[in-house]
Every structure is written in structure tokens, then in C-alpha cells.
C-alpha atoms as a PDB file:
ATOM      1  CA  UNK A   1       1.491 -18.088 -22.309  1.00  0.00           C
ATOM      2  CA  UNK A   2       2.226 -14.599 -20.748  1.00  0.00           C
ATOM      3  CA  UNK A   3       5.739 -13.564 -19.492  1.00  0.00           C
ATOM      4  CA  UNK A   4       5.776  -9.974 -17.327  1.00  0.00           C
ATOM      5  CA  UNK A   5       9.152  -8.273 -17.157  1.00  0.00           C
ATOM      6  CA  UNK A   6       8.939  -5.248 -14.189  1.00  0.00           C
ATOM      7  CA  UNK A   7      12.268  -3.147 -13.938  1.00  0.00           C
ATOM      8  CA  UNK A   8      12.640   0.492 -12.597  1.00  0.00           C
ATOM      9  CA  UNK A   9      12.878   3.403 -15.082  1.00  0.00           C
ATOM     10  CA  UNK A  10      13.370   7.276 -14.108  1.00  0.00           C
ATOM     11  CA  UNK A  11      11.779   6.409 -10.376  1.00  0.00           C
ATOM     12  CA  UNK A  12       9.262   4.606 -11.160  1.00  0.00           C
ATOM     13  CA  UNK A  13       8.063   0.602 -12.051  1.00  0.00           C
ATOM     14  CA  UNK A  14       8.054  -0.497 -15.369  1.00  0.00           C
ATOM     15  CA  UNK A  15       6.117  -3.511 -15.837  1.00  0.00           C
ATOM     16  CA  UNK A  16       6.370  -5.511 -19.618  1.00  0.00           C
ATOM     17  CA  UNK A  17       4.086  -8.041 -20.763  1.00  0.00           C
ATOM     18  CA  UNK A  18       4.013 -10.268 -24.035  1.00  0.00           C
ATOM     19  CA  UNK A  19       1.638 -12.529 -24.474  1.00  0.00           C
ATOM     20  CA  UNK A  20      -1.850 -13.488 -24.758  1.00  0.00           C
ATOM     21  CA  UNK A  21      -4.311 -11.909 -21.793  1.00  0.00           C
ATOM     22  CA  UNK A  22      -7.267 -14.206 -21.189  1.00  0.00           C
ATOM     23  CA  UNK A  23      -9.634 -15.724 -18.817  1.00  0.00           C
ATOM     24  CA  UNK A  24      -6.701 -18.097 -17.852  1.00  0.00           C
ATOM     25  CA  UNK A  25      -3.603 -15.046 -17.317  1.00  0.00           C
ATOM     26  CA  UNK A  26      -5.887 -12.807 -15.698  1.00  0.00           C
ATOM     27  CA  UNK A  27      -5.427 -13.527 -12.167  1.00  0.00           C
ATOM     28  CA  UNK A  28      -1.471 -13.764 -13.373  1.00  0.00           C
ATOM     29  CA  UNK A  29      -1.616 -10.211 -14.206  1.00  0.00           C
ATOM     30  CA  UNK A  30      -4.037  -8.626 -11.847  1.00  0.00           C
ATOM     31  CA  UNK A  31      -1.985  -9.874  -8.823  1.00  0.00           C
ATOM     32  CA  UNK A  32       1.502  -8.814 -10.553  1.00  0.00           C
ATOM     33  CA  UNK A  33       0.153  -5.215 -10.968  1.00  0.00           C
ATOM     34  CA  UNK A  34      -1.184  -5.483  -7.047  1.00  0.00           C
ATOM     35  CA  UNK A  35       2.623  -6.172  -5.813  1.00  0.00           C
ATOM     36  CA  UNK A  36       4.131  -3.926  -7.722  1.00  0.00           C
ATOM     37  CA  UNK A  37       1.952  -1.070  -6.642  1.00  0.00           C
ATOM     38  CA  UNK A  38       2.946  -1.321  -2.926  1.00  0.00           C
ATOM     39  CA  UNK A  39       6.900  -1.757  -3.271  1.00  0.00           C
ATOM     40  CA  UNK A  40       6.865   1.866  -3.103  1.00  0.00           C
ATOM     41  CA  UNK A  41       7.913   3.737  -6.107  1.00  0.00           C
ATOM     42  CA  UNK A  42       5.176   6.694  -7.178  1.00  0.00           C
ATOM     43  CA  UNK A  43       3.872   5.091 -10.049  1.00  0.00           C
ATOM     44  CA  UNK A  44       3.556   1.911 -12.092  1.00  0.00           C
ATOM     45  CA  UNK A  45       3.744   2.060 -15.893  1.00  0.00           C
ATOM     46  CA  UNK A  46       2.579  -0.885 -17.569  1.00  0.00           C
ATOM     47  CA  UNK A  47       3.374  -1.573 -21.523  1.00  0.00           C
ATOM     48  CA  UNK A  48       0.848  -3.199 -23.394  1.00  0.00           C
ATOM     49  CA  UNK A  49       2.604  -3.508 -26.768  1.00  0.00           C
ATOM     50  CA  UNK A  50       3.122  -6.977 -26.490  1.00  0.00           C
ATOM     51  CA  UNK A  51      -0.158  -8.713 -25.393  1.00  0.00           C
ATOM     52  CA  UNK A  52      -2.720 -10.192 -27.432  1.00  0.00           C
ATOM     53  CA  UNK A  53      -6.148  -9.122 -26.033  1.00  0.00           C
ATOM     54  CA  UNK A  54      -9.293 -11.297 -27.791  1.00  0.00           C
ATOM     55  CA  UNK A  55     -11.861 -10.176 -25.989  1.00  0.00           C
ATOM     56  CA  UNK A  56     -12.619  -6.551 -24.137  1.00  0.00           C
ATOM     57  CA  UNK A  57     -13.260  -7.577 -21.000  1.00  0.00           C
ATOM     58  CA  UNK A  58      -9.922  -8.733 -20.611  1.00  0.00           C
ATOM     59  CA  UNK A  59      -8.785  -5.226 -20.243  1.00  0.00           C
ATOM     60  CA  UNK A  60     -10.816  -4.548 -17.103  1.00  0.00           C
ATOM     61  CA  UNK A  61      -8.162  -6.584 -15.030  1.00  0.00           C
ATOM     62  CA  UNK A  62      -6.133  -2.674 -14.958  1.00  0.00           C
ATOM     63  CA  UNK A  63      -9.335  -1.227 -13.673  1.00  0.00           C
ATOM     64  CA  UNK A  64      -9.730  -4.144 -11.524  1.00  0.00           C
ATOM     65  CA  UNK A  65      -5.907  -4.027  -9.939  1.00  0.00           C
ATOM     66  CA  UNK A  66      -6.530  -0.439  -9.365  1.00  0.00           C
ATOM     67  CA  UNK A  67      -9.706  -0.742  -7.532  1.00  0.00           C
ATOM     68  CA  UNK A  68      -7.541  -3.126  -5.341  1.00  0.00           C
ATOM     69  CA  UNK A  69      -4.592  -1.177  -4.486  1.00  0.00           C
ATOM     70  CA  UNK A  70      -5.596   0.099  -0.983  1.00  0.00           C
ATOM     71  CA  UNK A  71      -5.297   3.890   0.262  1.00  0.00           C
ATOM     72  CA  UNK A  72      -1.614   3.075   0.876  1.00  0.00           C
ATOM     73  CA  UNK A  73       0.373   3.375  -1.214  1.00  0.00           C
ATOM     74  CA  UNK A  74      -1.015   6.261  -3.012  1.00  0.00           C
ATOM     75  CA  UNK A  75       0.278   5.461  -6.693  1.00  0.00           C
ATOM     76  CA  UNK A  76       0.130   6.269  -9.855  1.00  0.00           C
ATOM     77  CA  UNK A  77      -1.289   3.213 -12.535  1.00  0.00           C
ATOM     78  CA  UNK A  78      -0.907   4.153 -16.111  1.00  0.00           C
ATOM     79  CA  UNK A  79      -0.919   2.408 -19.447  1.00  0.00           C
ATOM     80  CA  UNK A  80       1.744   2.526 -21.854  1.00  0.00           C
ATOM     81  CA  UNK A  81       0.555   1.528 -25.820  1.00  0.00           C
ATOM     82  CA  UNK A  82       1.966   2.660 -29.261  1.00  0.00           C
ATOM     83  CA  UNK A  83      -1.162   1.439 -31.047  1.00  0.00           C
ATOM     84  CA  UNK A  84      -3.902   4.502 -31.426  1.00  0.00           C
ATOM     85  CA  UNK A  85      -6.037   2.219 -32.117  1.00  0.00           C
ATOM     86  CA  UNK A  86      -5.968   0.079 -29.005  1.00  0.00           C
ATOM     87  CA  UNK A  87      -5.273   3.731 -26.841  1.00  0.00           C
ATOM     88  CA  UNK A  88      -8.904   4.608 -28.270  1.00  0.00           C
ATOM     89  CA  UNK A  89     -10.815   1.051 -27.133  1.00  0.00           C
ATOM     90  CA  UNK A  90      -9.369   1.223 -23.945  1.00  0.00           C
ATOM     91  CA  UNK A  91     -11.066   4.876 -23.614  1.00  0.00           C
ATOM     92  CA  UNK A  92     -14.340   3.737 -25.281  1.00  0.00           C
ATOM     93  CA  UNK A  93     -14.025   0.724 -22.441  1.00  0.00           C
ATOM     94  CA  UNK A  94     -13.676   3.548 -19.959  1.00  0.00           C
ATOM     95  CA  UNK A  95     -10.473   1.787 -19.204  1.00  0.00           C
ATOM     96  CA  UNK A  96      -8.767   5.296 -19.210  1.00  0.00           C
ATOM     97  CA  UNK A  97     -10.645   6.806 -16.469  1.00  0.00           C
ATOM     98  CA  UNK A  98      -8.947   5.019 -13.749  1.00  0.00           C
ATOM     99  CA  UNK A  99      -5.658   4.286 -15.839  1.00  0.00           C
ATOM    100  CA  UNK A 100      -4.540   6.753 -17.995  1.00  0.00           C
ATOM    101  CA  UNK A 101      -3.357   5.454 -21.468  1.00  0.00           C
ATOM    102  CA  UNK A 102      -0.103   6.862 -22.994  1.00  0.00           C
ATOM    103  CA  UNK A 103       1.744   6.382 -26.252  1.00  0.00           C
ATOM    104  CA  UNK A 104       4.759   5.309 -24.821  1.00  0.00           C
ATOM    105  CA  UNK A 105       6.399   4.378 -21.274  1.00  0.00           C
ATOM    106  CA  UNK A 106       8.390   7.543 -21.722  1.00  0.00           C
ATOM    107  CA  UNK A 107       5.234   9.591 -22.328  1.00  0.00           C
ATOM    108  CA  UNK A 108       3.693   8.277 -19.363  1.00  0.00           C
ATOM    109  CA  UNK A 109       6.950   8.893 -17.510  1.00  0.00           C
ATOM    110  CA  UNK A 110       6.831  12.769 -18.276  1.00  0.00           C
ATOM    111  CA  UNK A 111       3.362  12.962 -17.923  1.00  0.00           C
ATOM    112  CA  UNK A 112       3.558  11.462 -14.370  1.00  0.00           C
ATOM    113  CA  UNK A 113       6.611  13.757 -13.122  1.00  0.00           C
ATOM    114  CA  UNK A 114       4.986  16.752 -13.890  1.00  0.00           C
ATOM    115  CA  UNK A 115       2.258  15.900 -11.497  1.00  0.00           C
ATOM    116  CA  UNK A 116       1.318  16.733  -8.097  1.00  0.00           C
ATOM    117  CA  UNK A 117       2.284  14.409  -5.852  1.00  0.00           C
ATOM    118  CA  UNK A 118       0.385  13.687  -3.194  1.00  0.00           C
ATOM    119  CA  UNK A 119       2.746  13.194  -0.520  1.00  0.00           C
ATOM    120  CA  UNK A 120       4.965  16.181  -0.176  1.00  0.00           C
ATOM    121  CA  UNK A 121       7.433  14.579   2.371  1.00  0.00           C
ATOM    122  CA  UNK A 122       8.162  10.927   2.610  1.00  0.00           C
ATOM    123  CA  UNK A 123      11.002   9.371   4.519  1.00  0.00           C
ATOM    124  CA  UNK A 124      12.031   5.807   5.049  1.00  0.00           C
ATOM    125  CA  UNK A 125      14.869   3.524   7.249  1.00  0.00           C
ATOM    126  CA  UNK A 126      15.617   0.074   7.323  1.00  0.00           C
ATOM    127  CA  UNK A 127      15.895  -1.569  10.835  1.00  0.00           C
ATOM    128  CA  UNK A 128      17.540  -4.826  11.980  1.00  0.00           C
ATOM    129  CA  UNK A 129      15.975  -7.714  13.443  1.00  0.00           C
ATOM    130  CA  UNK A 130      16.493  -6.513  17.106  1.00  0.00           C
ATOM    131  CA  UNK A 131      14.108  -5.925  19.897  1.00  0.00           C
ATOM    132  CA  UNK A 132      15.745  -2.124  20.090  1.00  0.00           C
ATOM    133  CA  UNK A 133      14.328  -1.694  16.705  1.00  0.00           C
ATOM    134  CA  UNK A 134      11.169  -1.299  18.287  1.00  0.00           C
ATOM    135  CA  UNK A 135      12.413   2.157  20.092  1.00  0.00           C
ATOM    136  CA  UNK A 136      14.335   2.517  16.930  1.00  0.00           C
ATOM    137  CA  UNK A 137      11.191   2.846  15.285  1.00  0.00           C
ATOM    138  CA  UNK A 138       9.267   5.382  17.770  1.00  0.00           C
ATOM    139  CA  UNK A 139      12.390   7.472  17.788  1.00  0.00           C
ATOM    140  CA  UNK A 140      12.361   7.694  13.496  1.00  0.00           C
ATOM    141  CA  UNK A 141       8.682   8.187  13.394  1.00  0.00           C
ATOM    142  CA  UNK A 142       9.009  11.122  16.656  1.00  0.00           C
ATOM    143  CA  UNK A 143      11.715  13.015  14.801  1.00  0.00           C
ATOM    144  CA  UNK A 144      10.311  13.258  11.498  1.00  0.00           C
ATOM    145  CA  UNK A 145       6.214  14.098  12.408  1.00  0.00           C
ATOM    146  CA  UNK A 146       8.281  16.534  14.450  1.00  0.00           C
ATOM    147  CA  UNK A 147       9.728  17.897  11.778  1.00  0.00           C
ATOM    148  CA  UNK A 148       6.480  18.498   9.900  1.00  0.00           C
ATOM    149  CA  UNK A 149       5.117  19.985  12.930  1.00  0.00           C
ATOM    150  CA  UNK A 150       2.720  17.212  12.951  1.00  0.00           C
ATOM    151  CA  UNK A 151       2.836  16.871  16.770  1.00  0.00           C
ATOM    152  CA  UNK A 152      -0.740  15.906  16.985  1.00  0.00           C
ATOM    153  CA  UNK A 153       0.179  12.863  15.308  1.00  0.00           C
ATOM    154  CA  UNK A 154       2.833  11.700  16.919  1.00  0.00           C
ATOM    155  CA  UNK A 155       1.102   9.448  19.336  1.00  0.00           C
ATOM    156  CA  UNK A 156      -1.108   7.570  16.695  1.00  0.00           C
ATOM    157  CA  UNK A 157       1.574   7.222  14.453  1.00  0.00           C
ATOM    158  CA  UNK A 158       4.053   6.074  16.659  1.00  0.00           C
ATOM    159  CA  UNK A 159       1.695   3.382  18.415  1.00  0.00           C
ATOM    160  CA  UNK A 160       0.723   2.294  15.081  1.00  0.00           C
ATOM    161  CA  UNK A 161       4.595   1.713  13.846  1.00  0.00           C
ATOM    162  CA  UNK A 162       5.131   0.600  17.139  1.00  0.00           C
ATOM    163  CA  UNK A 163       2.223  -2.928  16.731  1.00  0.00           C
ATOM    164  CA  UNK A 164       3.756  -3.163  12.762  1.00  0.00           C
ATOM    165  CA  UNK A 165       7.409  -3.501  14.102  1.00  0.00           C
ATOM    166  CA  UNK A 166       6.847  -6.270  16.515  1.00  0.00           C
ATOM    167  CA  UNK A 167       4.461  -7.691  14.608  1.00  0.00           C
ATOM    168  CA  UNK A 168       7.532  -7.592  11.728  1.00  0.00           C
ATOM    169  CA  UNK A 169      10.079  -9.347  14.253  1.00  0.00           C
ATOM    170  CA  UNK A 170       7.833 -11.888  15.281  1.00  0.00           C
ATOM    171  CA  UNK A 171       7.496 -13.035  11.720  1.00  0.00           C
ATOM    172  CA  UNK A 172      11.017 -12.795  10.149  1.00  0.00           C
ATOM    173  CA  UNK A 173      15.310 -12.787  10.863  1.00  0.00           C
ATOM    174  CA  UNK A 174      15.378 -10.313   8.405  1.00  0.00           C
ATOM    175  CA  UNK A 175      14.220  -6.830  10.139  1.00  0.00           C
ATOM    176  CA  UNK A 176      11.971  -4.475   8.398  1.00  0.00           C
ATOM    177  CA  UNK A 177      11.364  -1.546   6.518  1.00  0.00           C
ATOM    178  CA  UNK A 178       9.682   1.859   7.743  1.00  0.00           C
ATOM    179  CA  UNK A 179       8.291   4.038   5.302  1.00  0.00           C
ATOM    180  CA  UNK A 180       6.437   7.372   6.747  1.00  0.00           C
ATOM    181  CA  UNK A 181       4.580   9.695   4.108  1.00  0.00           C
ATOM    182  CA  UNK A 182       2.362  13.137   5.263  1.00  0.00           C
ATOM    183  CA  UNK A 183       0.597  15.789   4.011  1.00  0.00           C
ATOM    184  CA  UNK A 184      -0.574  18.422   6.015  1.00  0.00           C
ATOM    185  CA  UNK A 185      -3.353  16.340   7.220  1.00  0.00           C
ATOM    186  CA  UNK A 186      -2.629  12.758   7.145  1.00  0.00           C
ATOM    187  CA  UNK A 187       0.305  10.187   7.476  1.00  0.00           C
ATOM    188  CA  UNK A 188       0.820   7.061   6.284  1.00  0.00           C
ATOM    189  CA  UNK A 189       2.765   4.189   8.256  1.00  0.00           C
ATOM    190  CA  UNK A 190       4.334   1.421   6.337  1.00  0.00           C
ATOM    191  CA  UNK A 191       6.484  -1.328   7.075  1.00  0.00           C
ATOM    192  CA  UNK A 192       7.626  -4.814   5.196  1.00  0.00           C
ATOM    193  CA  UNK A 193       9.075  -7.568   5.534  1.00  0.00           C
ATOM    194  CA  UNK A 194       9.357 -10.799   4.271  1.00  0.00           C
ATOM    195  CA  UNK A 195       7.535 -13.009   5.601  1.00  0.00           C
ATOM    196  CA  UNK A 196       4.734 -13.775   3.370  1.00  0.00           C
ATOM    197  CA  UNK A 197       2.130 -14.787   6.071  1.00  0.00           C
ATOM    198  CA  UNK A 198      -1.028 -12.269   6.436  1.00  0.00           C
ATOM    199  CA  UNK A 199      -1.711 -10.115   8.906  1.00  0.00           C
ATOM    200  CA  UNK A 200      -4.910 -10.815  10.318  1.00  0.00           C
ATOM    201  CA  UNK A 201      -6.617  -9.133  13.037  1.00  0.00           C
ATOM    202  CA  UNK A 202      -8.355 -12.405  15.094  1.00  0.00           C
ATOM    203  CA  UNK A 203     -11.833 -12.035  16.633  1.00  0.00           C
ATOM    204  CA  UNK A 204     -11.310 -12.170  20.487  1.00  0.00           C
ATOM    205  CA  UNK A 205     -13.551 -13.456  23.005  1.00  0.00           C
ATOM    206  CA  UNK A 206     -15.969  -9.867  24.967  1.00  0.00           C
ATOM    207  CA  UNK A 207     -13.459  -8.948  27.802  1.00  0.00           C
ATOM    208  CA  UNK A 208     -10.079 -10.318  26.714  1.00  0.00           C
ATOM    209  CA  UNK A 209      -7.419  -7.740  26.452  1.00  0.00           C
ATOM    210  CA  UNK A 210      -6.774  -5.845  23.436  1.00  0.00           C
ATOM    211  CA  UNK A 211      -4.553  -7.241  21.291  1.00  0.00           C
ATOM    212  CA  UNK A 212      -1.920  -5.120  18.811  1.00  0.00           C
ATOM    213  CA  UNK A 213      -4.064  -4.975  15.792  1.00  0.00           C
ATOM    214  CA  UNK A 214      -7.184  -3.999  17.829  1.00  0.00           C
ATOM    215  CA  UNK A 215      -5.376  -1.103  18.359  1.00  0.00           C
ATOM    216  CA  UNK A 216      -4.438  -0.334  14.882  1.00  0.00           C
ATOM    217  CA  UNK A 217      -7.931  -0.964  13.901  1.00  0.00           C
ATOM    218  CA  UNK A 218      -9.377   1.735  17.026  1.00  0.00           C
ATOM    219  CA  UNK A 219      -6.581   4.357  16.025  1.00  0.00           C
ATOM    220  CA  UNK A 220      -7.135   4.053  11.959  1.00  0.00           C
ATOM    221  CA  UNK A 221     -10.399   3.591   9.946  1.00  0.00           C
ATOM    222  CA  UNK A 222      -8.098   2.273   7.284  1.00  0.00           C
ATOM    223  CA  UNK A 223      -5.087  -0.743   7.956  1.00  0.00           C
ATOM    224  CA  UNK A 224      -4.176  -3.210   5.953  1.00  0.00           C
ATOM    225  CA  UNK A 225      -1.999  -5.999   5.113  1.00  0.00           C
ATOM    226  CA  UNK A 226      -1.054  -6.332   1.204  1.00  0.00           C
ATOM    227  CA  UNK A 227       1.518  -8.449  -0.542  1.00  0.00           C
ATOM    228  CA  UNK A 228       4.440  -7.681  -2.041  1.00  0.00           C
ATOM    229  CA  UNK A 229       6.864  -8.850  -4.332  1.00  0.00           C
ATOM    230  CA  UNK A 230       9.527  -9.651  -1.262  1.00  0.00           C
ATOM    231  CA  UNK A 231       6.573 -10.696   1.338  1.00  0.00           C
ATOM    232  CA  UNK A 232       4.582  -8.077   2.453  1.00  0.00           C
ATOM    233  CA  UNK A 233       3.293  -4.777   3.811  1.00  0.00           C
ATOM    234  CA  UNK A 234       1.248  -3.780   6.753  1.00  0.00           C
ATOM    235  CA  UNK A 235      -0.210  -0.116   6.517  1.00  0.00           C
ATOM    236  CA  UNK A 236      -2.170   2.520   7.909  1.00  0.00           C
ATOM    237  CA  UNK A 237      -3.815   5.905   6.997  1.00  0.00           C
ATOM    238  CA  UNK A 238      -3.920   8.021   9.959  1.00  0.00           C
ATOM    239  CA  UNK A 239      -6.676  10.730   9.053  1.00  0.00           C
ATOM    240  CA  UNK A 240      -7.510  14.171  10.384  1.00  0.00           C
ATOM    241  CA  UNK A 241     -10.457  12.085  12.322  1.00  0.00           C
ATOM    242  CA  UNK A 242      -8.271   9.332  13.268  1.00  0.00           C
ATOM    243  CA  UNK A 243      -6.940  10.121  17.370  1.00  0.00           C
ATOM    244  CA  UNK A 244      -7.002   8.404  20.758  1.00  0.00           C
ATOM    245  CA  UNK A 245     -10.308   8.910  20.909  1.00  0.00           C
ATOM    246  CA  UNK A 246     -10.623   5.362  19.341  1.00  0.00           C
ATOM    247  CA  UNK A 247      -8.360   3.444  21.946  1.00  0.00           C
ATOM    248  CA  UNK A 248     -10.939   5.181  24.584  1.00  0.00           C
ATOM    249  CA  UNK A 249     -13.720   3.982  23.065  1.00  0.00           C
ATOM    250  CA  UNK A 250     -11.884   0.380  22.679  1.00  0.00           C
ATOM    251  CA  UNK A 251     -11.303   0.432  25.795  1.00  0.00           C
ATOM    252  CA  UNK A 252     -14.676   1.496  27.296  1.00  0.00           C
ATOM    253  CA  UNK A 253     -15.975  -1.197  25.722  1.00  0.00           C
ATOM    254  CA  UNK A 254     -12.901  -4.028  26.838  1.00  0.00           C
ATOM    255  CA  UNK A 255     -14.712  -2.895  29.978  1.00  0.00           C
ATOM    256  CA  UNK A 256     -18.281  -3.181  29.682  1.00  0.00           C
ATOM    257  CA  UNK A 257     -17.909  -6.777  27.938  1.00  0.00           C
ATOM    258  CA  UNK A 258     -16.173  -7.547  31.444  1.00  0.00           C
ATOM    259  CA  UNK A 259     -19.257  -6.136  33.419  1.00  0.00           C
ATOM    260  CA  UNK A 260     -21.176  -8.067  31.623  1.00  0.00           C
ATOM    261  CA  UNK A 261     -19.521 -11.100  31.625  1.00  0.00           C
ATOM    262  CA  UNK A 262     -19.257 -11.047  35.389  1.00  0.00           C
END
């Protein structure tokens, strides 16, 4: 048996678990870590006091979850553990490279706040389930890229929010979120909801129009669709590479498929 507890502690996730981690709790565990990593907090902080761990492998399902967590959302995973002993395996195990081990969630905590964080301006609104969300949306993601004197991105980022907020209403009564995080060279679109259906970009016959999420997929190199703990989240990272250039190119070859079709 494994129980996992996940409250929120000085901004970030706190995730608990007691119990035994085996071959038969490891998917149980891998996926919680997953979901909480995209309900957007900067970090997850996961105490390993309580579980009983027979066999090393077991502790690659952290290395595992992290490998798993897409580009978005770019978070922290870190291991809490009192025991030294258990702090040194998981570095032998190389367990530490891609989650740091602490003594203790508040150690991790500290550790994690004074760090750089990568996105130095993040900002987020919660929209109704009307079809004037839509514009709602364009307008929130125009004002803040303009902000940031991002205005090269506005057009990408907005037709990318644009395809993940009617894609949101067509799925669920319950609006969506926006959440919009830059740098000075890249921004990252995000919105939930909760519908727990996938997002799946379809294959389409050569010549048919282009669809929303072929759009996503010509504007980003990276999109996803991830679970979360209330349904899910559709992302994108729009890169310094990332520009119309790819609708042009979609669409250049929308129009050859025709040509050759006919």
C-alpha cells in the first residue's frame, strides 16, 4: 500500500508519501509527480521519509517523472529525506543529478527560493466559458508581451492562445485558465481546463485545410497536452526560431498536396 499526501507550502507543492515503493506503486507515483509538476507552482518537493524502498531501481521513477515533465512548465523536482544514509544512495544511483536530494522539505524550500528562476515575468487570468473569451484571451496575451516589449511575439503567441481557448470551450462549461511566462527570448502559453480528454493533433488527408493544432504544431517546435490533477493542460514554447515562417511553409505545402491531388 502507498498513500501520497500533496499540499502547498511557502509557494510551492509538497508531495508526502508513506508506504512501500515497488514494481506494483510505481506507475502510482510516477504519474502523481507528472500532475503535480504542471499545476503551476515553481517547484515540487517530494518527502521520502515515509516509503519503504527494497530494491534501487525503484528510485529511478523521480528520474523517470522528471524526464517526463515537458519544456512547460519549467519546474523545479527535488527530494526531501532526513536519512544521510538514503540522501547518499540516491547520489551513488545518480538519482541526485536530475533531483536534488535535501535533508528536509524546508531545506529544499530555501534552497529552491534562492534560485534563479527561469521565468522572470509570469502572469495568469481565468476566463469564463464564453465565446468572448476567445478575444478575451488575445487581448490578455497583447497587453502583457506588450509590456515586455516582446512585440515580435505577439502574433505567435496570440494565435497559439487563440487554438488552446477554443479548443478549451469546446471541451468543458467550466472556462479556462491562461497562464503566460517569458524571458527575454521565449514565452510560454498555457491553458487548462477540465476536461480530461487529450489533445491530439489528427493526421489529415494531403490538401484538407489546416486544422487548429496544425497550426500550433507549424508556429512551435514544442506543444503539448499533459494531465493534470483537475483535467489538463495544453502548452507551447514559442522559441527565438519559432515565427510565421512555419504557417508559410504549412501553407505552401496545404497547396502543393492540392496540385497534386488535382
Amino acid at each position: 500500500m502507498l498513500s501520497i499526501s500533496v499540499d502547498t507550502c511557502t509557494n510551492n507543492i509538497v508531495m508526502r508519501l508513506v508506504g512501500v515503493l515497488d514494481d506494483r506503486t510505481y506507475r502510482q507515483v510516477h504519474d502523481a509527480v507528472i500532475k503535480a509538476a504542471v499545476d503551476g507552482l515553481p517547484a515540487v518537493i517530494i518527502d521520502v521519509d515515509g516509503l519503504e524502498v527494497h530494491r534501487d531501481r525503484a528510485w529511478a521513477v523521480f528520474t523517470s517523472a522528471r524526464w517526463r515533465v515537458p519544456p512547460w512548465p519549467d519546474v523545479v523536482i527535488a527530494l526531501a529525506c532526513r536519512d544521510p544514509l538514503v540522501r547518499r544512495r540516491l547520489t551513488d544511483l545518480s538519482v541526485a543529478r536530475y533531483t536534488p536530494v535535501y535533508s528536509s522539505v524546508a531545506a529544499a524550500a530555501a534552497a529552491i527560493g534562492e534560485g534563479d528562476c527561469r521565468y522572470v515575468h509570469r502572469a495568469r487570468e481565468q476566463f469564463g466559458p464564453h465565446s468572448f473569451s476567445v478575444r478575451a484571451t488575445q487581448i490578455f496575451v497583447r497587453e502583457h508581451l506588450m509590456a515586455r516589449s516582446m512585440l515580435g511575439k505577439i502574433v505567435v503567441a496570440s494565435t497559439v492562445a487563440t487554438v488552446f481557448a477554443e479548443n478549451a470551450l469546446s471541451y468543458t462549461r467550466h472556462g479556462f485558465d491562461v497562464r503566460l511566462e517569458a524571458t527575454s527570448e521565449d514565452v510560454l502559453v498555457a491553458v487548462s481546463d477540465s476536461s480530461t480528454t487529450p489533445l491530439i493533433r489528427r493526421e489529415r488527408a494531403p490538401g484538407s485545410p489546416a486544422a487548429g493544432l496544425d497550426i500550433v504544431a507549424a508556429l512551435c517546435r514544442h506543444w503539448g497536452s499533459t494531465p493534470t490533477s483537475r483535467g489538463k493542460t495544453v502548452w507551447a514554447h514559442i522559441g527565438p526560431d519559432d515565427t510565421l515562417d512555419g504557417i508559410v511553409e504549412l501553407l505552401r505545402r496545404r497547396r502543393g498536396a492540392v496540385q497534386a491531388a488535382s
